[in-house]
PDB file of N, CA and C in Angstrom:
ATOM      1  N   UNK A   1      78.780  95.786  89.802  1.00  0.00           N
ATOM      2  CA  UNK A   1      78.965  94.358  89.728  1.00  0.00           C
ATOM      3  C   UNK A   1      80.413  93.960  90.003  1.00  0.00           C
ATOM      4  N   UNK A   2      81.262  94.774  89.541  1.00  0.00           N
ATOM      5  CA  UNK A   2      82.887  94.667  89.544  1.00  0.00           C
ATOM      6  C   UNK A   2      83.185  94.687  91.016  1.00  0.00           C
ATOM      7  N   UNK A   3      82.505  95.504  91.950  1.00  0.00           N
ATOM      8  CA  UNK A   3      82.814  95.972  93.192  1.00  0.00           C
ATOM      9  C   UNK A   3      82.957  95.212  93.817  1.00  0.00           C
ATOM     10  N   UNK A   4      81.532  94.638  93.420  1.00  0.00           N
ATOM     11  CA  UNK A   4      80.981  93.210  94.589  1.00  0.00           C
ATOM     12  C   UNK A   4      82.052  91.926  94.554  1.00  0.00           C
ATOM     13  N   UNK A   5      82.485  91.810  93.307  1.00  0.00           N
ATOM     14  CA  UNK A   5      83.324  90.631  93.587  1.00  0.00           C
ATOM     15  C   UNK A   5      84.445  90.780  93.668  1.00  0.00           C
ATOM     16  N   UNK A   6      84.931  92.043  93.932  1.00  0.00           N
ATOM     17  CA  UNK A   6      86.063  92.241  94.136  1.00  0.00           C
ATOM     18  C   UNK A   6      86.252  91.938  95.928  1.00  0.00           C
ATOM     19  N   UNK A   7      85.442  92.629  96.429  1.00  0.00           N
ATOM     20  CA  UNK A   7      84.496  92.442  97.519  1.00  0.00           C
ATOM     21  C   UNK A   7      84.263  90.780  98.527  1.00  0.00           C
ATOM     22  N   UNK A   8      83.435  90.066  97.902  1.00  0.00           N
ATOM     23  CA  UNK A   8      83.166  88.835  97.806  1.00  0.00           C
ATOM     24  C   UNK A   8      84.199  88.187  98.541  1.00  0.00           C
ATOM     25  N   UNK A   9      85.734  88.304  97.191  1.00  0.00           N
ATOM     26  CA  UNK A   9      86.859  88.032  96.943  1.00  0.00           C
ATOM     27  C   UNK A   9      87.516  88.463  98.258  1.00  0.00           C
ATOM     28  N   UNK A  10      87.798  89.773  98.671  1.00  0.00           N
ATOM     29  CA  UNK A  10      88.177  90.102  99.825  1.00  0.00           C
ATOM     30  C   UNK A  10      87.721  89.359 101.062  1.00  0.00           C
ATOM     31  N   UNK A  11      86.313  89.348 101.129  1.00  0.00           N
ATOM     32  CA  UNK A  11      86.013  89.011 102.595  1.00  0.00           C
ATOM     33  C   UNK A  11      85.475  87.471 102.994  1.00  0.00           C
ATOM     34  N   UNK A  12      85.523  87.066 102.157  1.00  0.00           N
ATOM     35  CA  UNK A  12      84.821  85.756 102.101  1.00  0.00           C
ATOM     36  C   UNK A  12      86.044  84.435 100.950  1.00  0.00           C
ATOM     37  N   UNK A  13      86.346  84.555 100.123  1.00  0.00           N
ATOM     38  CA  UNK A  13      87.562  83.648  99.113  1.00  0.00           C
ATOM     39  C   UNK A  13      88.681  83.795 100.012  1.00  0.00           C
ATOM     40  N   UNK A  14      89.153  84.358 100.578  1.00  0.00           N
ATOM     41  CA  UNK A  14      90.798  84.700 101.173  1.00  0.00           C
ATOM     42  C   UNK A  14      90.625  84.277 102.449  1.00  0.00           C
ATOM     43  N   UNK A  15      89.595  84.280 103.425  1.00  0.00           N
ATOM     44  CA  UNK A  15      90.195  84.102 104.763  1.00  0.00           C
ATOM     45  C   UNK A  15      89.545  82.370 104.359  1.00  0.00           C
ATOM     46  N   UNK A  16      88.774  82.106 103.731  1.00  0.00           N
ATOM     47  CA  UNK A  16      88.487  80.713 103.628  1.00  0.00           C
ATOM     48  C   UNK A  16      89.676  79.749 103.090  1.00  0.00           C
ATOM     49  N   UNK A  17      90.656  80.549 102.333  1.00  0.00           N
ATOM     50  CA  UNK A  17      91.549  80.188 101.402  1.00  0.00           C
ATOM     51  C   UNK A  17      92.667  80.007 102.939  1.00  0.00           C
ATOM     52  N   UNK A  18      93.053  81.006 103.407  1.00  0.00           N
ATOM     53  CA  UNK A  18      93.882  81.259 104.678  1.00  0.00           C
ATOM     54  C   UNK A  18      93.419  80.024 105.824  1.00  0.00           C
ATOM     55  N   UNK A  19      92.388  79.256 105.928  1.00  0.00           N
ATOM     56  CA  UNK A  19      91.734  78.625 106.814  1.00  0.00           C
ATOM     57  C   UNK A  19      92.504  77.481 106.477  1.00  0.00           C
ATOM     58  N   UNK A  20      92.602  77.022 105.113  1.00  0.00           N
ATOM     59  CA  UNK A  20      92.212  76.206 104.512  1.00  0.00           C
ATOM     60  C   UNK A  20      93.781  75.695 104.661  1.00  0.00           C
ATOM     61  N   UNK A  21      94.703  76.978 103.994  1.00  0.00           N
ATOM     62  CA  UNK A  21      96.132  76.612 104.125  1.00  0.00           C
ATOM     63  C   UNK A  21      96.242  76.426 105.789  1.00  0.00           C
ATOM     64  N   UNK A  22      96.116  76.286 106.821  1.00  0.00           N
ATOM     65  CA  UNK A  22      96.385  76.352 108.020  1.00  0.00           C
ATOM     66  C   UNK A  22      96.139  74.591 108.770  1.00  0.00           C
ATOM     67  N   UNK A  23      94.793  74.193 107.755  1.00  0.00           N
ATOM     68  CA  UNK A  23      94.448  73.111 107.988  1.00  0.00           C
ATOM     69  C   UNK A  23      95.720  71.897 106.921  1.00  0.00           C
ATOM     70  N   UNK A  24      95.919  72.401 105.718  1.00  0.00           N
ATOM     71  CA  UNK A  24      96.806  71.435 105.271  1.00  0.00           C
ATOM     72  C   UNK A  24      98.164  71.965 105.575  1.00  0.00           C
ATOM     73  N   UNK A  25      98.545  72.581 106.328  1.00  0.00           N
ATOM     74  CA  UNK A  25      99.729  72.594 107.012  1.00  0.00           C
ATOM     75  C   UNK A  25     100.163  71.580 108.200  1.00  0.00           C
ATOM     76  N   UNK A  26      98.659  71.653 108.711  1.00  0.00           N
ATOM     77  CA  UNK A  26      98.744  70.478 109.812  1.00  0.00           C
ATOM     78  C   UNK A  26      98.591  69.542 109.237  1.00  0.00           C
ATOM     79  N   UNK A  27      97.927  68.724 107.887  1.00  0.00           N
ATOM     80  CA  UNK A  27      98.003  67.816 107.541  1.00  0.00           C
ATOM     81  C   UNK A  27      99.661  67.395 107.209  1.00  0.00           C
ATOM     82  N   UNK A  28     100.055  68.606 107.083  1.00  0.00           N
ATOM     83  CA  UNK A  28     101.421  67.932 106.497  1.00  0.00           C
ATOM     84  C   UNK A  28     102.321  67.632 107.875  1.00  0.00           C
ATOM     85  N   UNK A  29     102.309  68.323 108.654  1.00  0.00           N
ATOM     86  CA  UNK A  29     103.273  68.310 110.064  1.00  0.00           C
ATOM     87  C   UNK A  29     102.630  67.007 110.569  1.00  0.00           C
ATOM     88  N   UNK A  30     101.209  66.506 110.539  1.00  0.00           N
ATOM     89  CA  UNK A  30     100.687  65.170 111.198  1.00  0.00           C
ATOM     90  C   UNK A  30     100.590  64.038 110.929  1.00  0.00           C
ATOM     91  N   UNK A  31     100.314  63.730 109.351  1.00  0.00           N
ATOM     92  CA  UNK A  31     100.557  63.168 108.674  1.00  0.00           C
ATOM     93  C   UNK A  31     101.144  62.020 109.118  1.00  0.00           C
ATOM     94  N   UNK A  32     100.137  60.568 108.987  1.00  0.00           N
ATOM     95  CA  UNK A  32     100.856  59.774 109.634  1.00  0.00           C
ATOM     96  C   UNK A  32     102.090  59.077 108.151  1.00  0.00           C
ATOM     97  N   UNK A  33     101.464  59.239 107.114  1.00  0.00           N
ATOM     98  CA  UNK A  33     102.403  58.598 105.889  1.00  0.00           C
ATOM     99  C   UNK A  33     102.716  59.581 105.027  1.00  0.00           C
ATOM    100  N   UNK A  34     103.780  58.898 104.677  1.00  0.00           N
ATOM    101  CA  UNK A  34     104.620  60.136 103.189  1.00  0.00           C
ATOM    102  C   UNK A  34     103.395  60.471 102.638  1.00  0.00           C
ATOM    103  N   UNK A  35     102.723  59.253 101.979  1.00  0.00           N
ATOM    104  CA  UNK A  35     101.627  59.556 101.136  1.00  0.00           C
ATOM    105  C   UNK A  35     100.364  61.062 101.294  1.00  0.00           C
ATOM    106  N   UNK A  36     100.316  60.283 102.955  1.00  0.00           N
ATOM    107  CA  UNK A  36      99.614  62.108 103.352  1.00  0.00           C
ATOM    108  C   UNK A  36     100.454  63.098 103.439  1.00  0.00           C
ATOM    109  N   UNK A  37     101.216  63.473 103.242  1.00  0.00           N
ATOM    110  CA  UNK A  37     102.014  64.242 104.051  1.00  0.00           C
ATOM    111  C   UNK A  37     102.128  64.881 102.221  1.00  0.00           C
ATOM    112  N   UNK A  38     102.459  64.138 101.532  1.00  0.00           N
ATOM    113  CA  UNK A  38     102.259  64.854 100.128  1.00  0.00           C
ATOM    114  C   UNK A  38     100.786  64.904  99.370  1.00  0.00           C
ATOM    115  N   UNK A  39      99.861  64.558  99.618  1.00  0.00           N
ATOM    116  CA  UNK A  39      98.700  65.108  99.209  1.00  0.00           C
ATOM    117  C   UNK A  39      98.329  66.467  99.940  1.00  0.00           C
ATOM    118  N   UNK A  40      98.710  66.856 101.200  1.00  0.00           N
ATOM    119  CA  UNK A  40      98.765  67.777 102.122  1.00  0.00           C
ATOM    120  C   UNK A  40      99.607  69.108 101.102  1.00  0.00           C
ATOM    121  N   UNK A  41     100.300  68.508 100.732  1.00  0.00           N
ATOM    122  CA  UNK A  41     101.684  69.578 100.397  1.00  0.00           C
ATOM    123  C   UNK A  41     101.184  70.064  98.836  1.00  0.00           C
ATOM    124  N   UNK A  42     100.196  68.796  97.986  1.00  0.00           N
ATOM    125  CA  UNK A  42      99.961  69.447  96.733  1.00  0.00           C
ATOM    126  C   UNK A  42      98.159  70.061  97.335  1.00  0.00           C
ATOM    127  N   UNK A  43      97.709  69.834  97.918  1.00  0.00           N
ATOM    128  CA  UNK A  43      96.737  70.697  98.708  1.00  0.00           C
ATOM    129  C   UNK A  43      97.587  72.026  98.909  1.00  0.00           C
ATOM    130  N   UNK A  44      98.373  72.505  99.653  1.00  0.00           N
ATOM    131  CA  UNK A  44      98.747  73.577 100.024  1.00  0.00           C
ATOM    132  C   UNK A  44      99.371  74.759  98.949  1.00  0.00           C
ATOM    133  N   UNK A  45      99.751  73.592  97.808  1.00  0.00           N
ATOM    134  CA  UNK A  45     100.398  74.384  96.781  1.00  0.00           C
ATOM    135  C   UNK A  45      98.908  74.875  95.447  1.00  0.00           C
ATOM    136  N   UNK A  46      97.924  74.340  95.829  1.00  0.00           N
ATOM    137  CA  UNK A  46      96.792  74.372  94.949  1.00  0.00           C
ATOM    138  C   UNK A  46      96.155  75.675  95.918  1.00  0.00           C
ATOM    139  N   UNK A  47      96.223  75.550  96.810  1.00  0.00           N
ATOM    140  CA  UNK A  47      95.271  76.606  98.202  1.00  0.00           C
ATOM    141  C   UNK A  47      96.270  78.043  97.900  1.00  0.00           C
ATOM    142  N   UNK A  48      97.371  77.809  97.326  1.00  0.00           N
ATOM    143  CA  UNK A  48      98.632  78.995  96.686  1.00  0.00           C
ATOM    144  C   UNK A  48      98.166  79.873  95.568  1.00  0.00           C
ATOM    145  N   UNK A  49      97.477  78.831  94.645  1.00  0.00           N
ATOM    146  CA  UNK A  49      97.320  79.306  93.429  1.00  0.00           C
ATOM    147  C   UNK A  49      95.891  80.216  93.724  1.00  0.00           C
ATOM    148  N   UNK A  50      94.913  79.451  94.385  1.00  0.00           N
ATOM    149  CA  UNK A  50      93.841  79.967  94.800  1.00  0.00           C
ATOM    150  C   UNK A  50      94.091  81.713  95.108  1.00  0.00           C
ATOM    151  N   UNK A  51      95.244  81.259  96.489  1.00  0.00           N
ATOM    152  CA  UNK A  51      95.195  82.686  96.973  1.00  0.00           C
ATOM    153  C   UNK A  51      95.876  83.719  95.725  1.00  0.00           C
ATOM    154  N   UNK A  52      96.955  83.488  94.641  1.00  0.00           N
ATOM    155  CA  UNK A  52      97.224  84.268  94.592  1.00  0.00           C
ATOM    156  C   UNK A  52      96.504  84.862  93.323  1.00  0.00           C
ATOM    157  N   UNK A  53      95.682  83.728  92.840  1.00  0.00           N
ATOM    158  CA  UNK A  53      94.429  84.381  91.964  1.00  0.00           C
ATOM    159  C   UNK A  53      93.255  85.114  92.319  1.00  0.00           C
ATOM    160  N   UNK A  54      93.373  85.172  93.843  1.00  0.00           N
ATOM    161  CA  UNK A  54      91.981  86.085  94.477  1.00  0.00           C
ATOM    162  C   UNK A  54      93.023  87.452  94.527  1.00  0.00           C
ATOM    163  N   UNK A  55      94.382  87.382  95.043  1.00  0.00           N
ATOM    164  CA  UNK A  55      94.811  89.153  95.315  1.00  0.00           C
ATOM    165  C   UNK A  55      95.048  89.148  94.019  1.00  0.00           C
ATOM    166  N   UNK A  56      95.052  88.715  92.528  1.00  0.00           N
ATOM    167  CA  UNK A  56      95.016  88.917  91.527  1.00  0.00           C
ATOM    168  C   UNK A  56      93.867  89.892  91.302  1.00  0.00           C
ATOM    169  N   UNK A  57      92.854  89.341  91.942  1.00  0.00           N
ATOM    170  CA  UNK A  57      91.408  89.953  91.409  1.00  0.00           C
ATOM    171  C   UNK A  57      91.518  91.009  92.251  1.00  0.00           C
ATOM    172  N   UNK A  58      91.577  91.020  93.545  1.00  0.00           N
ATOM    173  CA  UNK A  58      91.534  92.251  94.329  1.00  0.00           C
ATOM    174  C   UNK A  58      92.417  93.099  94.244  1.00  0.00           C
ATOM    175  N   UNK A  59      93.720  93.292  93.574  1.00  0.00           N
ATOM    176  CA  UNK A  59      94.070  94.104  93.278  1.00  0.00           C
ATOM    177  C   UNK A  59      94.633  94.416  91.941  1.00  0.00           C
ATOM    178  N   UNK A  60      93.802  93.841  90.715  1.00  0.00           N
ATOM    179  CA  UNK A  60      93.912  93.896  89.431  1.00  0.00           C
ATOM    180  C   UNK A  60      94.830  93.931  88.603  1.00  0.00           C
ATOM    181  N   UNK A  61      96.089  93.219  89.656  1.00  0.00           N
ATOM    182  CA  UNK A  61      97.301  92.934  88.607  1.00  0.00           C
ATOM    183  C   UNK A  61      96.904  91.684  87.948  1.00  0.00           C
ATOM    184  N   UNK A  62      97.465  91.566  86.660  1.00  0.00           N
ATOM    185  CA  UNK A  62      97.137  90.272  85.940  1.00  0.00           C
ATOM    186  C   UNK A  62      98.100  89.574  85.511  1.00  0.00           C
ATOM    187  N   UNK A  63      99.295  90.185  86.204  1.00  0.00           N
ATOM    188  CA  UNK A  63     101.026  89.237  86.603  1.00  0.00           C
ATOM    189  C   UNK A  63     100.854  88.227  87.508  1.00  0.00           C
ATOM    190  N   UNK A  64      99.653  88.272  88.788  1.00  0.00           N
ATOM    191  CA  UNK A  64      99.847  87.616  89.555  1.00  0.00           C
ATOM    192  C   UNK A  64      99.139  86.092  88.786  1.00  0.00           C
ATOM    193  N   UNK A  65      98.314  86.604  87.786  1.00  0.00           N
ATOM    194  CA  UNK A  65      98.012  85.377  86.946  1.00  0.00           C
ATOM    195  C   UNK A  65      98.786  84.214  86.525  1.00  0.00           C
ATOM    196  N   UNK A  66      99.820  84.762  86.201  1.00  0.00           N
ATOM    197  CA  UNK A  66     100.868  84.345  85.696  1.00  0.00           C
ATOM    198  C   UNK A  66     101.987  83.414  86.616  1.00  0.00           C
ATOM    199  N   UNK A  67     101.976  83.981  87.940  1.00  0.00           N
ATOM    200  CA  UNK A  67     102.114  83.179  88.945  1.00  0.00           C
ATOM    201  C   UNK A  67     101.472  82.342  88.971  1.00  0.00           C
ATOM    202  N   UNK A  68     100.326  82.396  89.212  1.00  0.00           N
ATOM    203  CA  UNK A  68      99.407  81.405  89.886  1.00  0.00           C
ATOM    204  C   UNK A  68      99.214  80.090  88.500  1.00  0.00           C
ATOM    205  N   UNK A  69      99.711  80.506  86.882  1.00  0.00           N
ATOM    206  CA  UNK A  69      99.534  79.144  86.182  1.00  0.00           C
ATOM    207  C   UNK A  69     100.821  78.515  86.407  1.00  0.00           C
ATOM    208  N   UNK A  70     101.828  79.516  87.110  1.00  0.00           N
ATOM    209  CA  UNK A  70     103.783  78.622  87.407  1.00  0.00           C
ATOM    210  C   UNK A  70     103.514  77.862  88.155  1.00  0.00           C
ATOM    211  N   UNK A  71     102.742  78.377  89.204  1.00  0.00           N
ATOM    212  CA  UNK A  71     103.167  77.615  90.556  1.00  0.00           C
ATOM    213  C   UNK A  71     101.825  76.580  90.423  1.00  0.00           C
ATOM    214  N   UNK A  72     100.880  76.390  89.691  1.00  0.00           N
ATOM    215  CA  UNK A  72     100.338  74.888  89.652  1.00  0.00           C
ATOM    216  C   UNK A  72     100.846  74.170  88.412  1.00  0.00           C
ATOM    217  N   UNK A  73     101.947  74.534  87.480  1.00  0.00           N
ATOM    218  CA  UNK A  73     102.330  73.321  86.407  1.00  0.00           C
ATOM    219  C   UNK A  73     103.356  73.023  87.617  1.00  0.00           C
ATOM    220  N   UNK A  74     104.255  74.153  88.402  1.00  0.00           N
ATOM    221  CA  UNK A  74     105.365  73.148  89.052  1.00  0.00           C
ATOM    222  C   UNK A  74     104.757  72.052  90.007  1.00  0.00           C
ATOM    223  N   UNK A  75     103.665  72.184  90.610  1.00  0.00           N
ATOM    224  CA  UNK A  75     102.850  71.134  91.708  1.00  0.00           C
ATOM    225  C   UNK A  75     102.402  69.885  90.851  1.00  0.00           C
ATOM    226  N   UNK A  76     101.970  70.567  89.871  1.00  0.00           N
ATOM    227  CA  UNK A  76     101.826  68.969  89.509  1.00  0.00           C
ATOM    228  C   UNK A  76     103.090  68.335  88.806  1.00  0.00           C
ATOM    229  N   UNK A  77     104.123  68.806  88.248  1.00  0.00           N
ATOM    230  CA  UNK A  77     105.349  68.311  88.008  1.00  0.00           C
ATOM    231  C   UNK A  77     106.065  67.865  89.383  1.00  0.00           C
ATOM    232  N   UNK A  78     105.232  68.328  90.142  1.00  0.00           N
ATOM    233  CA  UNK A  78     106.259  67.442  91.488  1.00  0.00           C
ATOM    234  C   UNK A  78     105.223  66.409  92.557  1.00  0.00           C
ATOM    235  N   UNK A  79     103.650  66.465  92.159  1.00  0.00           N
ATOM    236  CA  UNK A  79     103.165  65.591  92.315  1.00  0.00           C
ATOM    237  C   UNK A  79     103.740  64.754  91.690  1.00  0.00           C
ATOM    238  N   UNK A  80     103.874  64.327  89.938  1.00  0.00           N
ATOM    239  CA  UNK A  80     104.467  63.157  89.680  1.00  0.00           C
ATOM    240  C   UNK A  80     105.699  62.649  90.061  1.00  0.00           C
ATOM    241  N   UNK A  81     106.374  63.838  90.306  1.00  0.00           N
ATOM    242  CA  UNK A  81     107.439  63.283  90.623  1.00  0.00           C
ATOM    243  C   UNK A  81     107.735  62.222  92.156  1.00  0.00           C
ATOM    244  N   UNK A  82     106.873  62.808  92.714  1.00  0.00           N
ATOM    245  CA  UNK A  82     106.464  61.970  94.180  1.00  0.00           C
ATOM    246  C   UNK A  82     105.547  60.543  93.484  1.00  0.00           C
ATOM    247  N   UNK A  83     104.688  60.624  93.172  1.00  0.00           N
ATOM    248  CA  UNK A  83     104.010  59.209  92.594  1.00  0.00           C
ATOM    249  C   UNK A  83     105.221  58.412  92.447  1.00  0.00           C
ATOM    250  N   UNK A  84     105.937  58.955  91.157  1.00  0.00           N
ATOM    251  CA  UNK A  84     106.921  57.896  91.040  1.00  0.00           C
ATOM    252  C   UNK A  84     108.287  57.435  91.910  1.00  0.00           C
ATOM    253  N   UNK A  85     108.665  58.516  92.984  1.00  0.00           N
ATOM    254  CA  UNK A  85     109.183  57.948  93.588  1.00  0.00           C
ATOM    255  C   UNK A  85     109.145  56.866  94.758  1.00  0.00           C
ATOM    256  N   UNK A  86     107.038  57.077  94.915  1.00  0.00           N
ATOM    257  CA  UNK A  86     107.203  56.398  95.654  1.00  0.00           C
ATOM    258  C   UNK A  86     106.110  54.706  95.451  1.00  0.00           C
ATOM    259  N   UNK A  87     106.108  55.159  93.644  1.00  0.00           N
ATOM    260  CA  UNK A  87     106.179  53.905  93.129  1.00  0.00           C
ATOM    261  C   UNK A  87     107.407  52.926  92.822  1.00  0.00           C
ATOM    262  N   UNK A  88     108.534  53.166  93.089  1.00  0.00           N
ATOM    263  CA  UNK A  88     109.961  52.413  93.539  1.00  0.00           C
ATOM    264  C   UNK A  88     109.979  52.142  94.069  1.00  0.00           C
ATOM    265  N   UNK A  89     109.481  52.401  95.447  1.00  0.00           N
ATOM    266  CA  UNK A  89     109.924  51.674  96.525  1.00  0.00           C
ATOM    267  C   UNK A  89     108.835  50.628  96.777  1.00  0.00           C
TER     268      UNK A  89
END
């Protein structure tokens, strides 16, 4: 059972995850407004956590866990921080 989703995880979660960052990369480079251009960017930083909780699983470190809860409190600490900056203007 362990195999399979380790498995799963490998061949199917990661290149979808890899697809996925490729597509909100271009959202961010195309982006006709700030506004997209940062939903793009907290997309890309969420598609981060994704990936680095699948090579978490596939290769059974459980540090990379630990990454992956840093790097989505800092995204959303800098989602708000974008809301509000660009509730000022």
């Amino acid at each position: 059972m362990i195999a399979s989703v380790v498995e799963i995880t490998r061949l199917v979660a990661l290149p979808v995850l890899g697809l996925s960052a490729l597509l909100s990369a271009w959202c961010i480079l195309r982006g006709p407004t700030i506004a997209d251009r940062i939903v793009g960017l907290e997309l890309l930083t969420t598609i981060g956590v994704g990936i680095a909780a699948c090579v978490s699983i596939v290769h059974g470190q459980s540090a990379l866990l630990d990454v992956s809860l840093v790097l989505a409190l800092v995204a959303f600490l800098a989602t708000v921080a974008y809301a509000r900056a660009l509730g000022d203007r």
